[in-house]
Protein backbone atom coordinates (compact mmCIF):
# COMPACT_ATOMS: atom_id res chain seq x y z
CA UNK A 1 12.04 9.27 8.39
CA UNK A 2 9.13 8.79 6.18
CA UNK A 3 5.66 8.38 7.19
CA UNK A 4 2.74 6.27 5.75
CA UNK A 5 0.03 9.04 4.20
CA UNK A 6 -3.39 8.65 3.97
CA UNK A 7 -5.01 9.02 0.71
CA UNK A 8 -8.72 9.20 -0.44
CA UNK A 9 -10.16 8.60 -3.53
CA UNK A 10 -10.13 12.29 -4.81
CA UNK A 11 -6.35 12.44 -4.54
CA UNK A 12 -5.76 9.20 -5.17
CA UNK A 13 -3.53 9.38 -8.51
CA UNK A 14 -0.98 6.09 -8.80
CA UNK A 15 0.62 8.04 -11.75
CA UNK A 16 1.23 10.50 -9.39
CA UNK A 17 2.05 9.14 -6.44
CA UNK A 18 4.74 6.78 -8.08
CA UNK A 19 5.90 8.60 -10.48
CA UNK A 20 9.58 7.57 -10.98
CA UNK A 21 9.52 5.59 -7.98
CA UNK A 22 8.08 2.81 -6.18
CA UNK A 23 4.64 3.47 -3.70
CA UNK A 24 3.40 0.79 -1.37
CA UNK A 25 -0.28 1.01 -0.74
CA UNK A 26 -1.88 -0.34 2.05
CA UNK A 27 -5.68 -1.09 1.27
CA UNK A 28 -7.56 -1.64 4.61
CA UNK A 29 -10.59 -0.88 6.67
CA UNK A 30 -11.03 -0.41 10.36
CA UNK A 31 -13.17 -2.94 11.57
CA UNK A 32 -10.41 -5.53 10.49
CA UNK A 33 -8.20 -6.98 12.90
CA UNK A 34 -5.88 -8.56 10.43
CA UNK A 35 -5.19 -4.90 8.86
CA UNK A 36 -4.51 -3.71 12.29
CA UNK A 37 -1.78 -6.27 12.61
CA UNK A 38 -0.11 -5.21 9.31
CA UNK A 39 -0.37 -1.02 10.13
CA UNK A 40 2.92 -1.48 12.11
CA UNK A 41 5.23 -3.04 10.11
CA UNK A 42 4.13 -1.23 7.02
CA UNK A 43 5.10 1.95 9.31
CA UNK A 44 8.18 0.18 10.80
CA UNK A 45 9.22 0.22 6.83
CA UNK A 46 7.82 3.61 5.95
CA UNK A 47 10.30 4.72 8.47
CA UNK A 48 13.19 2.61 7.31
CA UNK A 49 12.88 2.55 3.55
CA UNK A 50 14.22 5.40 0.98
CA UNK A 51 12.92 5.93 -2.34
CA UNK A 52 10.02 4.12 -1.85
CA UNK A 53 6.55 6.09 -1.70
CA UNK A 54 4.25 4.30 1.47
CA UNK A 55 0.11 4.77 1.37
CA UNK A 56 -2.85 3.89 3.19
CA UNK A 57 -6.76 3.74 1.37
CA UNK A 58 -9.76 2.81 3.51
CA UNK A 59 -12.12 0.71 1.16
CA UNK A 60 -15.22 1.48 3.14
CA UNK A 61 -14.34 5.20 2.65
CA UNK A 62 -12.74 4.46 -1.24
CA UNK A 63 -14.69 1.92 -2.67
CA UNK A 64 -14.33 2.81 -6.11
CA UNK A 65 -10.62 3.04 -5.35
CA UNK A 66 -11.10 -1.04 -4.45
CA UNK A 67 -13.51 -1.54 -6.93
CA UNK A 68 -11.42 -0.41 -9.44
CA UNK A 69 -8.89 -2.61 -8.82
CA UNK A 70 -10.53 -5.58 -8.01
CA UNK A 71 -9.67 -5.95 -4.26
CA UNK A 72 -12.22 -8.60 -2.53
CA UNK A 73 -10.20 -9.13 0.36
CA UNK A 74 -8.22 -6.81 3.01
CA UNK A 75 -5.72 -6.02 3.92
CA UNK A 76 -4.05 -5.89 0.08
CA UNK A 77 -0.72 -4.72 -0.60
CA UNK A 78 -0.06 -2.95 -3.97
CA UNK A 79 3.05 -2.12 -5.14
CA UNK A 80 2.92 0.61 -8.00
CA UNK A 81 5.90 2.27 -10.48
CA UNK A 82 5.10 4.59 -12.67
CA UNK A 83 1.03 4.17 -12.01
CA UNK A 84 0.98 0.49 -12.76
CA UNK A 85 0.75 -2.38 -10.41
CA UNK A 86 4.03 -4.13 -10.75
CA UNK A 87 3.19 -6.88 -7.43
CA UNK A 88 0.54 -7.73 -5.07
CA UNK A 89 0.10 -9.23 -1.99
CA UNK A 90 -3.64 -9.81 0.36
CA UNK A 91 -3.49 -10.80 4.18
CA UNK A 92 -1.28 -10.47 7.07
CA UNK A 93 2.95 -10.07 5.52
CA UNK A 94 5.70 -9.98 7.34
CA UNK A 95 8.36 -7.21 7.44
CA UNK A 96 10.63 -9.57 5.75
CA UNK A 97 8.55 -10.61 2.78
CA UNK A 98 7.60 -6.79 1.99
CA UNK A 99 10.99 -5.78 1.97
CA UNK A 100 11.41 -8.41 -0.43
CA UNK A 101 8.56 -7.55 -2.53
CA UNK A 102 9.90 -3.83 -2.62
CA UNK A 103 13.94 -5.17 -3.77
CA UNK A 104 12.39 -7.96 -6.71
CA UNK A 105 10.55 -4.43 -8.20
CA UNK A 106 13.32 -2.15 -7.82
């Protein structure tokens, strides 16, 4: 059972972190409900999903994490192999449609 890990800006390497493997990162804030609605099910597939690599980054506390990737809206979904974006989603997903986003990049 895998768990969703919190990562800051200082250990923040997408080379790293999906190196030979997919990584889901969650890019979210507190104060915003519609990332609070998305926390579970990105959990609920943390804990259901093998091989795949889950994150969470808080852009108030990681801006030049955002920044740097040009996020203007939360919560955004990146999906990263080998340290390179390979698909991206922004807003409210449902379990079904990031499962599917995981399977087209596998």
């Amino acid at each position: 059972m895998a768990e969703v890990k919190i990562y800051t800006s200082e250990d923040m390497k997408f080379e790293n972190l999906s190196k030979n493997h997919l990584a889901l990162v969650d890019f979210w804030a507190t104060w915003c409900g519609p990332c609070r609605m998305i926390a579970p099910i990105v959990e609920e597939l943390a804990a259901e999903t093998e091989g795949v690599t889950f994150a969470k980054v808080n852009v108030d506390e990681n801006p030049d994490v955002a920044m740097g990737l040009g996020i203007q809206a939360i919560p955004t979904l990146f999906l990263f192999r080998d340290g390179r974006a390979v698909d991206r989603v922004v807003g409210v997903q449902t379990k079904q449609a990031l499962k599917a986003m995981i399977e087209r990049n596998r």
